[in-house]
PDB file of N, CA and C in Angstrom:
ATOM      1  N   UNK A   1       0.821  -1.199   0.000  1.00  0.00           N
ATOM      2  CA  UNK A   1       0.000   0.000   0.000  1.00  0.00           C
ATOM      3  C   UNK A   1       0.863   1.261   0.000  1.00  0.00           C
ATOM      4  N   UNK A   2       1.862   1.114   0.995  1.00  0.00           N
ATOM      5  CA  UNK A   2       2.734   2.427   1.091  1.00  0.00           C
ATOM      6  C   UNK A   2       3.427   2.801  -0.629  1.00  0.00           C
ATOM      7  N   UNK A   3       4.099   1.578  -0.950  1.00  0.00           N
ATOM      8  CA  UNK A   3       4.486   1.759  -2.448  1.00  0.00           C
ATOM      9  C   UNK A   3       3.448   2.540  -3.521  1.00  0.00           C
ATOM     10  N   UNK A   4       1.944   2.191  -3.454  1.00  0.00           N
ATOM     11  CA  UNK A   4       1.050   2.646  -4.714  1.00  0.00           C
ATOM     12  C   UNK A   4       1.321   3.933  -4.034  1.00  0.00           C
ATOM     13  N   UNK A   5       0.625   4.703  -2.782  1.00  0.00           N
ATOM     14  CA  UNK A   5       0.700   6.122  -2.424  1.00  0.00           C
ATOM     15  C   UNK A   5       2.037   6.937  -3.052  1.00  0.00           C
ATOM     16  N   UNK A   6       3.080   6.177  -2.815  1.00  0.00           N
ATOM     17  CA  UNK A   6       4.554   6.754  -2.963  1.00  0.00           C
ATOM     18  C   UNK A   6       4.667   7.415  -4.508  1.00  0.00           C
ATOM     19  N   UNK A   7       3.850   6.160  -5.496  1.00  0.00           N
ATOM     20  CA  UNK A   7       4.270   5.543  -6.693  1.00  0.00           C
ATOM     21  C   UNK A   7       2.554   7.485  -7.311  1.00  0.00           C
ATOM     22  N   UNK A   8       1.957   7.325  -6.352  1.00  0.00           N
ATOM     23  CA  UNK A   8       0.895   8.220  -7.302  1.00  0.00           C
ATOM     24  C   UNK A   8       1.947   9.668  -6.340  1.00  0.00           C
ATOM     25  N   UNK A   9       2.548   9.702  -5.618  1.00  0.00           N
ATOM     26  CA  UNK A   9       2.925  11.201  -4.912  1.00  0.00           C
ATOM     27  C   UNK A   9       3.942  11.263  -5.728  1.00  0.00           C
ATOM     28  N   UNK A  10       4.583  10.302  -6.429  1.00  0.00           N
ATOM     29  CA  UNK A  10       5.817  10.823  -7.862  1.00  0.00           C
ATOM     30  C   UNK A  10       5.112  10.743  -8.866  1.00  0.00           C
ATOM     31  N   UNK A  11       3.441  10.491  -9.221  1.00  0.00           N
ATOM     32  CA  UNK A  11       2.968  11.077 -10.411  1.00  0.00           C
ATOM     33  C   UNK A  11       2.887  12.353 -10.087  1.00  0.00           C
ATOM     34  N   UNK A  12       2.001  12.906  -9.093  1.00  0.00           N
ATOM     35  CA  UNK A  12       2.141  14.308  -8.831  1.00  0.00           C
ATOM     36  C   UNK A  12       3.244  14.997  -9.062  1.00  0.00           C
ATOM     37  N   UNK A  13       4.394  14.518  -8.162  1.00  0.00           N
ATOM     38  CA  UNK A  13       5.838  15.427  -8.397  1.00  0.00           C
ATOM     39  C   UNK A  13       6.159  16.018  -9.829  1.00  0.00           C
ATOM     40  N   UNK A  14       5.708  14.322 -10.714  1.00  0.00           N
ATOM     41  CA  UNK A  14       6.721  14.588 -12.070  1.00  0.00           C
ATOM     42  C   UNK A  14       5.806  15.878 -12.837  1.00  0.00           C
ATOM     43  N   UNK A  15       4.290  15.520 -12.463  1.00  0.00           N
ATOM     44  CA  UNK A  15       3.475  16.609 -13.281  1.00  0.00           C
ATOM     45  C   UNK A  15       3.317  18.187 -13.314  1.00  0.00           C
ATOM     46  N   UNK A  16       3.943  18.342 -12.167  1.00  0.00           N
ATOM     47  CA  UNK A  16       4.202  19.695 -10.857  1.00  0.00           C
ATOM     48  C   UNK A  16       5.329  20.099 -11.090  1.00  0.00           C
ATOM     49  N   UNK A  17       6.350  19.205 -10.801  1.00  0.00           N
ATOM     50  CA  UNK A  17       7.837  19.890 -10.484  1.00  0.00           C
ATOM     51  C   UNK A  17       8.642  19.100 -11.631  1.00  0.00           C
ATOM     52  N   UNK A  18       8.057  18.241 -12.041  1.00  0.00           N
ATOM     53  CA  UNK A  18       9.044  17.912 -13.586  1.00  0.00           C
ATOM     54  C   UNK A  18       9.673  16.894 -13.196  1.00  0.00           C
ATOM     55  N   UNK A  19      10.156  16.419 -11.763  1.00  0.00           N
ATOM     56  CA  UNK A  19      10.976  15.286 -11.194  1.00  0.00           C
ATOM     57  C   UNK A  19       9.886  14.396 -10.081  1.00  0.00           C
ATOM     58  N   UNK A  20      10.633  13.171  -9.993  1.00  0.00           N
ATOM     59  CA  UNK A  20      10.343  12.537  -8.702  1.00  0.00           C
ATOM     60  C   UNK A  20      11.055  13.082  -7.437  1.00  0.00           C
ATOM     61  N   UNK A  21      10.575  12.852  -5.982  1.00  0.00           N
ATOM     62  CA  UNK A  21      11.056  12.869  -4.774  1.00  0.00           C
ATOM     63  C   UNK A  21      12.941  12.547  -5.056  1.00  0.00           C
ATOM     64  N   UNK A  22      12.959  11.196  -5.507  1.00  0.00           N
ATOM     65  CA  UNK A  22      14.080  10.915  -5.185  1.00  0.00           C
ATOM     66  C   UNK A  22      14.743  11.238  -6.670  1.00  0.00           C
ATOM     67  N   UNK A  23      14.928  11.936  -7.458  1.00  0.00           N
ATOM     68  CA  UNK A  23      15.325  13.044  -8.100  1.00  0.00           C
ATOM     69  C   UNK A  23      15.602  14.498  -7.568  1.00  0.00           C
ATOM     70  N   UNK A  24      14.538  15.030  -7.014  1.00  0.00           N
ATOM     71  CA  UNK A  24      14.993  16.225  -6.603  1.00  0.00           C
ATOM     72  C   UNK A  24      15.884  15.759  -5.150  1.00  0.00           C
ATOM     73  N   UNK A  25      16.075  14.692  -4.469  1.00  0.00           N
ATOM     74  CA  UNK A  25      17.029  14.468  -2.961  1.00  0.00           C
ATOM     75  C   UNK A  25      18.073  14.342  -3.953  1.00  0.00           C
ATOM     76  N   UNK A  26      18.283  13.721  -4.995  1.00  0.00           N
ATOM     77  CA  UNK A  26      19.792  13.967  -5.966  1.00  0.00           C
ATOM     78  C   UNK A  26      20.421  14.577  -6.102  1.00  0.00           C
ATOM     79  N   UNK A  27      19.431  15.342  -6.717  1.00  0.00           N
ATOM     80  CA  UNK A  27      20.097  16.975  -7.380  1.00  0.00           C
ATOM     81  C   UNK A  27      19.795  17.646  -6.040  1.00  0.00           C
ATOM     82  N   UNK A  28      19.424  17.763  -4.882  1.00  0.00           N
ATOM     83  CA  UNK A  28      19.688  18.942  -3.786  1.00  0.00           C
ATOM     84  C   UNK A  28      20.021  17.590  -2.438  1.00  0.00           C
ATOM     85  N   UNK A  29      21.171  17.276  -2.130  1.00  0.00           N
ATOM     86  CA  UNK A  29      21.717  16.492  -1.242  1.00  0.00           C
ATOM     87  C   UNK A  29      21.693  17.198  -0.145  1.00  0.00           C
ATOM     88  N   UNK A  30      21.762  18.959  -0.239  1.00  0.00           N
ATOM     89  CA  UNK A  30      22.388  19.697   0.793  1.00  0.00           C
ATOM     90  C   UNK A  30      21.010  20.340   1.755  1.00  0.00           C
ATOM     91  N   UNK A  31      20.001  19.618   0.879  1.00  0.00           N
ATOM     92  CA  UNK A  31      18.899  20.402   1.505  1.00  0.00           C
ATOM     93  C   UNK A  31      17.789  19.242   2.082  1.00  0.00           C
ATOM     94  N   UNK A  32      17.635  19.552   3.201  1.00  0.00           N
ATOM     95  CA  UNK A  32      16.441  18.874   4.438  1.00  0.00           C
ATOM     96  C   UNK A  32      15.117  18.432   3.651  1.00  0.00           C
ATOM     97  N   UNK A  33      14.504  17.571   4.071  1.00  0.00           N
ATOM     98  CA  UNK A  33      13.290  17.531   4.245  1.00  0.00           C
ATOM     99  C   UNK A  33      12.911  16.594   2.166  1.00  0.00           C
ATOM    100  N   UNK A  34      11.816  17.003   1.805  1.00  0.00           N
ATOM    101  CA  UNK A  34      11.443  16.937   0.015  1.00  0.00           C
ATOM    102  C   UNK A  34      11.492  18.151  -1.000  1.00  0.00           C
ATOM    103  N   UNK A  35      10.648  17.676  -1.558  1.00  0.00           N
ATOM    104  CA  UNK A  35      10.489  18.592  -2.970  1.00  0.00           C
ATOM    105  C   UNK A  35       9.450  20.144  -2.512  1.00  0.00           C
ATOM    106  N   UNK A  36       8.178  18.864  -1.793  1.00  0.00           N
ATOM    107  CA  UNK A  36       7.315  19.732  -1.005  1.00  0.00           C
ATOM    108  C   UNK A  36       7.397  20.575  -0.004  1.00  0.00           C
ATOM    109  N   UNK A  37       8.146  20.212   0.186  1.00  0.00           N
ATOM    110  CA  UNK A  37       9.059  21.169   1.825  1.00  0.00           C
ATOM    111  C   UNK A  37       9.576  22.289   1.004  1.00  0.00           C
ATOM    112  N   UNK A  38       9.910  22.599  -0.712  1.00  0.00           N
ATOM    113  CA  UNK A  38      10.369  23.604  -0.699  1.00  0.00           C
ATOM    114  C   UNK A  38       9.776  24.757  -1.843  1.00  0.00           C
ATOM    115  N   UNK A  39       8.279  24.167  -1.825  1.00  0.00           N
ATOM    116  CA  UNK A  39       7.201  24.519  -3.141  1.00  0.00           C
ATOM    117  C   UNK A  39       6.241  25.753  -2.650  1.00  0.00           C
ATOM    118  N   UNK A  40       6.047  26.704  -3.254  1.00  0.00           N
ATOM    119  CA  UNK A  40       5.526  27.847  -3.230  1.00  0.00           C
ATOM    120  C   UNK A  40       4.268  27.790  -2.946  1.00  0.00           C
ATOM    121  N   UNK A  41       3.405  28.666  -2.435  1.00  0.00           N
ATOM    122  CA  UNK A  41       1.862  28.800  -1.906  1.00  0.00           C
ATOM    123  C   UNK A  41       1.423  28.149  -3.404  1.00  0.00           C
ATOM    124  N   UNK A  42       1.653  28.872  -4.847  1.00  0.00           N
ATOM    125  CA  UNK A  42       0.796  28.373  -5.612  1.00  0.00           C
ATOM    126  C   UNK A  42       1.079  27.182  -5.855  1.00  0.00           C
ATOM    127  N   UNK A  43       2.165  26.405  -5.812  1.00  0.00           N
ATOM    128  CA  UNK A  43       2.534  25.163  -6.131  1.00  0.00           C
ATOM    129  C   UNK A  43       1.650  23.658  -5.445  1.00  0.00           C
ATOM    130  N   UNK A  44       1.849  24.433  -3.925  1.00  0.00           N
ATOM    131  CA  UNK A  44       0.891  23.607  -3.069  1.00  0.00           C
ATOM    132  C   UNK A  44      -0.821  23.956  -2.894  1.00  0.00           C
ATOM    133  N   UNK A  45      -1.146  24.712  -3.923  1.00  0.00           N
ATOM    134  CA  UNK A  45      -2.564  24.751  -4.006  1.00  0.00           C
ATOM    135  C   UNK A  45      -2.816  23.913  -4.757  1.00  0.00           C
ATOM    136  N   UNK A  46      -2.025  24.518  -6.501  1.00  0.00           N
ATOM    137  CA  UNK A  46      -2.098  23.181  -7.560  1.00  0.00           C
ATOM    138  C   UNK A  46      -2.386  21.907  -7.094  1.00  0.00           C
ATOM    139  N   UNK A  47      -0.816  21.359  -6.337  1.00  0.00           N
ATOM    140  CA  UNK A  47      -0.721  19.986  -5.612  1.00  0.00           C
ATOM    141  C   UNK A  47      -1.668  19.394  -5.371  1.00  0.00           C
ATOM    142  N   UNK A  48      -2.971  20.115  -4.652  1.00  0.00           N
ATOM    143  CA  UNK A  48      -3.784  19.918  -3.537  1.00  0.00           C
ATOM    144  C   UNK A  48      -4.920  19.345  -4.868  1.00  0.00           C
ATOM    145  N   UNK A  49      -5.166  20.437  -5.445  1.00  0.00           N
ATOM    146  CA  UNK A  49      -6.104  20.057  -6.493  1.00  0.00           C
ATOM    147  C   UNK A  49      -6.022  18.968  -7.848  1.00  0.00           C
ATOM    148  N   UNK A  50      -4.793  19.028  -7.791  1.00  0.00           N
ATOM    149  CA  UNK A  50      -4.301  17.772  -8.687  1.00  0.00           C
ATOM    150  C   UNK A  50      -4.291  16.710  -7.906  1.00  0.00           C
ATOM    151  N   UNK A  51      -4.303  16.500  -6.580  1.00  0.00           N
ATOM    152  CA  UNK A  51      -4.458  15.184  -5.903  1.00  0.00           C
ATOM    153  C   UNK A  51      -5.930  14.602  -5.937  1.00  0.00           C
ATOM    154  N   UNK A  52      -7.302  15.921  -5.916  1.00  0.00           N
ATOM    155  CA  UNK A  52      -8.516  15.264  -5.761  1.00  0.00           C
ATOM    156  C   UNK A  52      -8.829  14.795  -7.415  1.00  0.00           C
ATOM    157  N   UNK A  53      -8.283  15.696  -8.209  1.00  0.00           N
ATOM    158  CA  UNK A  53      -8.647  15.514  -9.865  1.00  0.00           C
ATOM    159  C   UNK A  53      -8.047  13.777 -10.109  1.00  0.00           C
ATOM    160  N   UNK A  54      -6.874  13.700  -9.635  1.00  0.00           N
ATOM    161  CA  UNK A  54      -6.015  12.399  -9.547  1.00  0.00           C
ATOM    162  C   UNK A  54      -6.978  11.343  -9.156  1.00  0.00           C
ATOM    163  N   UNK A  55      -7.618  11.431  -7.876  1.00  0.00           N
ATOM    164  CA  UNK A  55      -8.444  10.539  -7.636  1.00  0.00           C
ATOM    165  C   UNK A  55      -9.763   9.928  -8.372  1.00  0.00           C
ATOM    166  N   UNK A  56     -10.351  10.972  -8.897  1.00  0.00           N
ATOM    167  CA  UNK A  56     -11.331  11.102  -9.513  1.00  0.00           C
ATOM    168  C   UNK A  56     -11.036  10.291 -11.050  1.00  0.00           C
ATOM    169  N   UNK A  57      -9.680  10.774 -11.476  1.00  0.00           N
ATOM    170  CA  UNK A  57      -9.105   9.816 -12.939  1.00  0.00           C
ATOM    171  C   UNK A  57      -9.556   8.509 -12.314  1.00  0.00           C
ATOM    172  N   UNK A  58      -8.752   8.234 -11.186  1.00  0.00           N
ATOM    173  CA  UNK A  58      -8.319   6.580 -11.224  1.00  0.00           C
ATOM    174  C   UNK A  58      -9.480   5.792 -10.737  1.00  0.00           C
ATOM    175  N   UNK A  59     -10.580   6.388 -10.031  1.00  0.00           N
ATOM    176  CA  UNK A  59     -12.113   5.790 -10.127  1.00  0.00           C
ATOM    177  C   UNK A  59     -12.462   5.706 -11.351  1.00  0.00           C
ATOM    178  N   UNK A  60     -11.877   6.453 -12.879  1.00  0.00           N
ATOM    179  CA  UNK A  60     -12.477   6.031 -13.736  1.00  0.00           C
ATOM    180  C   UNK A  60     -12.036   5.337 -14.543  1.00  0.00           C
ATOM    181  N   UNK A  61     -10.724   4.549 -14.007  1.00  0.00           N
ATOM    182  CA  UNK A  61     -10.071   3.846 -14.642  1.00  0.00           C
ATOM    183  C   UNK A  61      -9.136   4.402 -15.638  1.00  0.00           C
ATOM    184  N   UNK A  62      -8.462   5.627 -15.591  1.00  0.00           N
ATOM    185  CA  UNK A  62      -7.709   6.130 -16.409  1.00  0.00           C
ATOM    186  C   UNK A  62      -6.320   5.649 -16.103  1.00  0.00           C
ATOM    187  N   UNK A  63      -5.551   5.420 -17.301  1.00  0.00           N
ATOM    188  CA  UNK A  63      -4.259   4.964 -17.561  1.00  0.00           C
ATOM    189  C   UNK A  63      -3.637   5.643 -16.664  1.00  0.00           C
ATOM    190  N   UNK A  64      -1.943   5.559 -16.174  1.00  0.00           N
ATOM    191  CA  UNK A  64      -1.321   6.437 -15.356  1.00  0.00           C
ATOM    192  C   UNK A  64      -0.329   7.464 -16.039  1.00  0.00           C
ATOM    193  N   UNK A  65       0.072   6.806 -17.196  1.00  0.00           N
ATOM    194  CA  UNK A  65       0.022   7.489 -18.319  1.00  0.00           C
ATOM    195  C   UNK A  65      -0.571   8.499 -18.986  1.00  0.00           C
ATOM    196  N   UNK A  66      -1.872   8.387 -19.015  1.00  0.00           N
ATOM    197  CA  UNK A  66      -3.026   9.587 -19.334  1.00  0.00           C
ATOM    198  C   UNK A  66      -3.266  10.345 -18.218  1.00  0.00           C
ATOM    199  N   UNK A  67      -3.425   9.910 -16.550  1.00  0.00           N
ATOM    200  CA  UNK A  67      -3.020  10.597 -15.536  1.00  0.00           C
ATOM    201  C   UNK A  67      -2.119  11.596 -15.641  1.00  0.00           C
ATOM    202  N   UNK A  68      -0.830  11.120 -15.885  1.00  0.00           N
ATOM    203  CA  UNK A  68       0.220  12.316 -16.181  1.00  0.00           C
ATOM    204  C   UNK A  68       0.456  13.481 -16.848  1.00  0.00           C
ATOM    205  N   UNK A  69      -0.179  12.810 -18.049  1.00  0.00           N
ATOM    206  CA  UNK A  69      -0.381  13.714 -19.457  1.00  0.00           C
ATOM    207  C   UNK A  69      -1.358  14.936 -18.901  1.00  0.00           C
ATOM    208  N   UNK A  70      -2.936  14.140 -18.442  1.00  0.00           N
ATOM    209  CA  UNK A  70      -3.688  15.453 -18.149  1.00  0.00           C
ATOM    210  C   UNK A  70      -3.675  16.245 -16.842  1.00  0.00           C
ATOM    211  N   UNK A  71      -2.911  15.507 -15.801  1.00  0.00           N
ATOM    212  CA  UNK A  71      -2.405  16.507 -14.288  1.00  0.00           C
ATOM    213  C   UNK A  71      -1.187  17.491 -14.944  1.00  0.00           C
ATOM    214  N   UNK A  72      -0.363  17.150 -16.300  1.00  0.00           N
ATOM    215  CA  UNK A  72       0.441  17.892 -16.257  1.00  0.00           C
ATOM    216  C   UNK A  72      -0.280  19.192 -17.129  1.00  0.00           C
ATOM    217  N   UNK A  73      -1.462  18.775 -17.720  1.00  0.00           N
ATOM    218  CA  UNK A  73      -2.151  20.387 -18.508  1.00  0.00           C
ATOM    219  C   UNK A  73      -2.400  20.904 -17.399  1.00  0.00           C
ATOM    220  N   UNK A  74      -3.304  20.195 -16.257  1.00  0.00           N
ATOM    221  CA  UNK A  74      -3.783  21.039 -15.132  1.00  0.00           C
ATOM    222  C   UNK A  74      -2.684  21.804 -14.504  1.00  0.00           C
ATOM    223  N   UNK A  75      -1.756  21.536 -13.966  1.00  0.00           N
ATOM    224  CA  UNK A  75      -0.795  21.901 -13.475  1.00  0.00           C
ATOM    225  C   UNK A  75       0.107  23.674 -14.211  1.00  0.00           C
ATOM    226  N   UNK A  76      -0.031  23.051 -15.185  1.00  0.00           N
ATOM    227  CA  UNK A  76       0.467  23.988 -16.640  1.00  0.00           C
ATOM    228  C   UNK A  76      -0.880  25.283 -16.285  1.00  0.00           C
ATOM    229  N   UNK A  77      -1.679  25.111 -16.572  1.00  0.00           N
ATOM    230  CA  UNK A  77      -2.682  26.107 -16.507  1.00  0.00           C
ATOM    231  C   UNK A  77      -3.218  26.412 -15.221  1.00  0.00           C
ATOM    232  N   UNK A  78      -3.025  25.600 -14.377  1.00  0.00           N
ATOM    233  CA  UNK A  78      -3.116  26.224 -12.898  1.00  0.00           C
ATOM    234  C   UNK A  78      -2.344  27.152 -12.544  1.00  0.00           C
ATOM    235  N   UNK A  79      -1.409  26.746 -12.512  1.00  0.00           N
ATOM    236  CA  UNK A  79       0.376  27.935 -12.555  1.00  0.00           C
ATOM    237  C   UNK A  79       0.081  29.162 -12.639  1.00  0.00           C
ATOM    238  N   UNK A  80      -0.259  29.647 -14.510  1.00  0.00           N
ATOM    239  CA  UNK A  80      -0.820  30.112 -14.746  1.00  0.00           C
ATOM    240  C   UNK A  80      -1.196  30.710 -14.290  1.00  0.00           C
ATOM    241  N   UNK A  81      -2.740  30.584 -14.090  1.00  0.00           N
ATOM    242  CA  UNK A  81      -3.306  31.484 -13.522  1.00  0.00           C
ATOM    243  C   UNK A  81      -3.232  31.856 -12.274  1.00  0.00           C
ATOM    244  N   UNK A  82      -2.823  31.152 -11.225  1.00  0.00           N
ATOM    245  CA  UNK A  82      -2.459  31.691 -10.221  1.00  0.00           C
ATOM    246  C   UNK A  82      -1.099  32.518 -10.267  1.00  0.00           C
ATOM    247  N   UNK A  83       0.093  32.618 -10.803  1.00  0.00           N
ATOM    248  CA  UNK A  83       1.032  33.574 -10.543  1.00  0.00           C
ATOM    249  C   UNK A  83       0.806  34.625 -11.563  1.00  0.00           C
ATOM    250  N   UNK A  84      -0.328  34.784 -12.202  1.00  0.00           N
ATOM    251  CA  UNK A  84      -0.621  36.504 -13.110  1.00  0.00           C
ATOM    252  C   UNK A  84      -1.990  36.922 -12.374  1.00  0.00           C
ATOM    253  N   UNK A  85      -2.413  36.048 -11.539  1.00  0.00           N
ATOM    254  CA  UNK A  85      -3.566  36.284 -10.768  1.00  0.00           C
ATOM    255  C   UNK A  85      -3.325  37.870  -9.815  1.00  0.00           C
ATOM    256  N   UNK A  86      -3.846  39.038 -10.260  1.00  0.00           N
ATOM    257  CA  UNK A  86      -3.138  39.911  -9.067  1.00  0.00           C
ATOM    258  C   UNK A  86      -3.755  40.305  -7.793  1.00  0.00           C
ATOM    259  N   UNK A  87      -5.080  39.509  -7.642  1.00  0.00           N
ATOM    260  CA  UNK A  87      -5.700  39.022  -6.039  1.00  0.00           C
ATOM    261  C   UNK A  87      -4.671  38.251  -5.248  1.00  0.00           C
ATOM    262  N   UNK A  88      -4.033  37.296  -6.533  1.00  0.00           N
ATOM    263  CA  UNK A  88      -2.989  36.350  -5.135  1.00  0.00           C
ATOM    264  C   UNK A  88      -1.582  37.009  -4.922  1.00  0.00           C
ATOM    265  N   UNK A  89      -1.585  37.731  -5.866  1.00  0.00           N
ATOM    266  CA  UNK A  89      -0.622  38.422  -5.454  1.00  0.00           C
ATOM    267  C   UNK A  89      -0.279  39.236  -3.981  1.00  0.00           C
ATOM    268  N   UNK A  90      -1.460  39.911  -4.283  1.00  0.00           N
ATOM    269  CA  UNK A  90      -2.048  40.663  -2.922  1.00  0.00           C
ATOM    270  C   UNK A  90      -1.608  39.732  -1.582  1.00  0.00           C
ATOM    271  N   UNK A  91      -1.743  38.457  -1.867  1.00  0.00           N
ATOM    272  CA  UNK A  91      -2.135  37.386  -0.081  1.00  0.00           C
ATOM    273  C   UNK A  91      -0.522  37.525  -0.101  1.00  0.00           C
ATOM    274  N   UNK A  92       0.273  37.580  -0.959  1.00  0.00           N
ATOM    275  CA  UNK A  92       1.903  37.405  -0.472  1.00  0.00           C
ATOM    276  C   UNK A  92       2.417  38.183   0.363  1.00  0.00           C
TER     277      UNK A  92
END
């Protein structure tokens, strides 16, 4: 069980941040904690919402493959609009 969670929190990563967990501990050896430990207000909103959209794929039986493909449009256009958003700007 721990493996599938692990295995869908590095679909998220790769769709979000472009890498897995144990990719970004690679490339940053010098730094504590994950990826998430070092992701921006909008990053971890995305996150949040790409985790319930995530769920919702895999009740419908969507590939993990096609998972990726379409968390990474969401992600892409979430971004987006949240960092030209100038309400959220304001909360910084």
């Amino acid at each position: 069980m721990s493996f599938v969670y692990a295995n869908e929190a590095d679909l998220l990563n790769v769709a979000l941040f472009g890498m897995t967990a144990k990719e970004w501990r690679d490339a940053n050896p010098d730094k504590k904690g994950n990826i998430r430990d070092y992701a921006v207000i909008e990053q971890l909103v995305v996150l949040s919402n790409m985790e319930s959209i995530n769920a919702l794929l895999i009740q419908q039986g969507v590939s993990q493959n096609e998972r990726l493909m379409q968390l990474n449009k969401v992600a892409v256009t979430q971004m987006k609009s949240l960092v030209e958003n100038k309400a959220v700007k304001k909360l910084k």
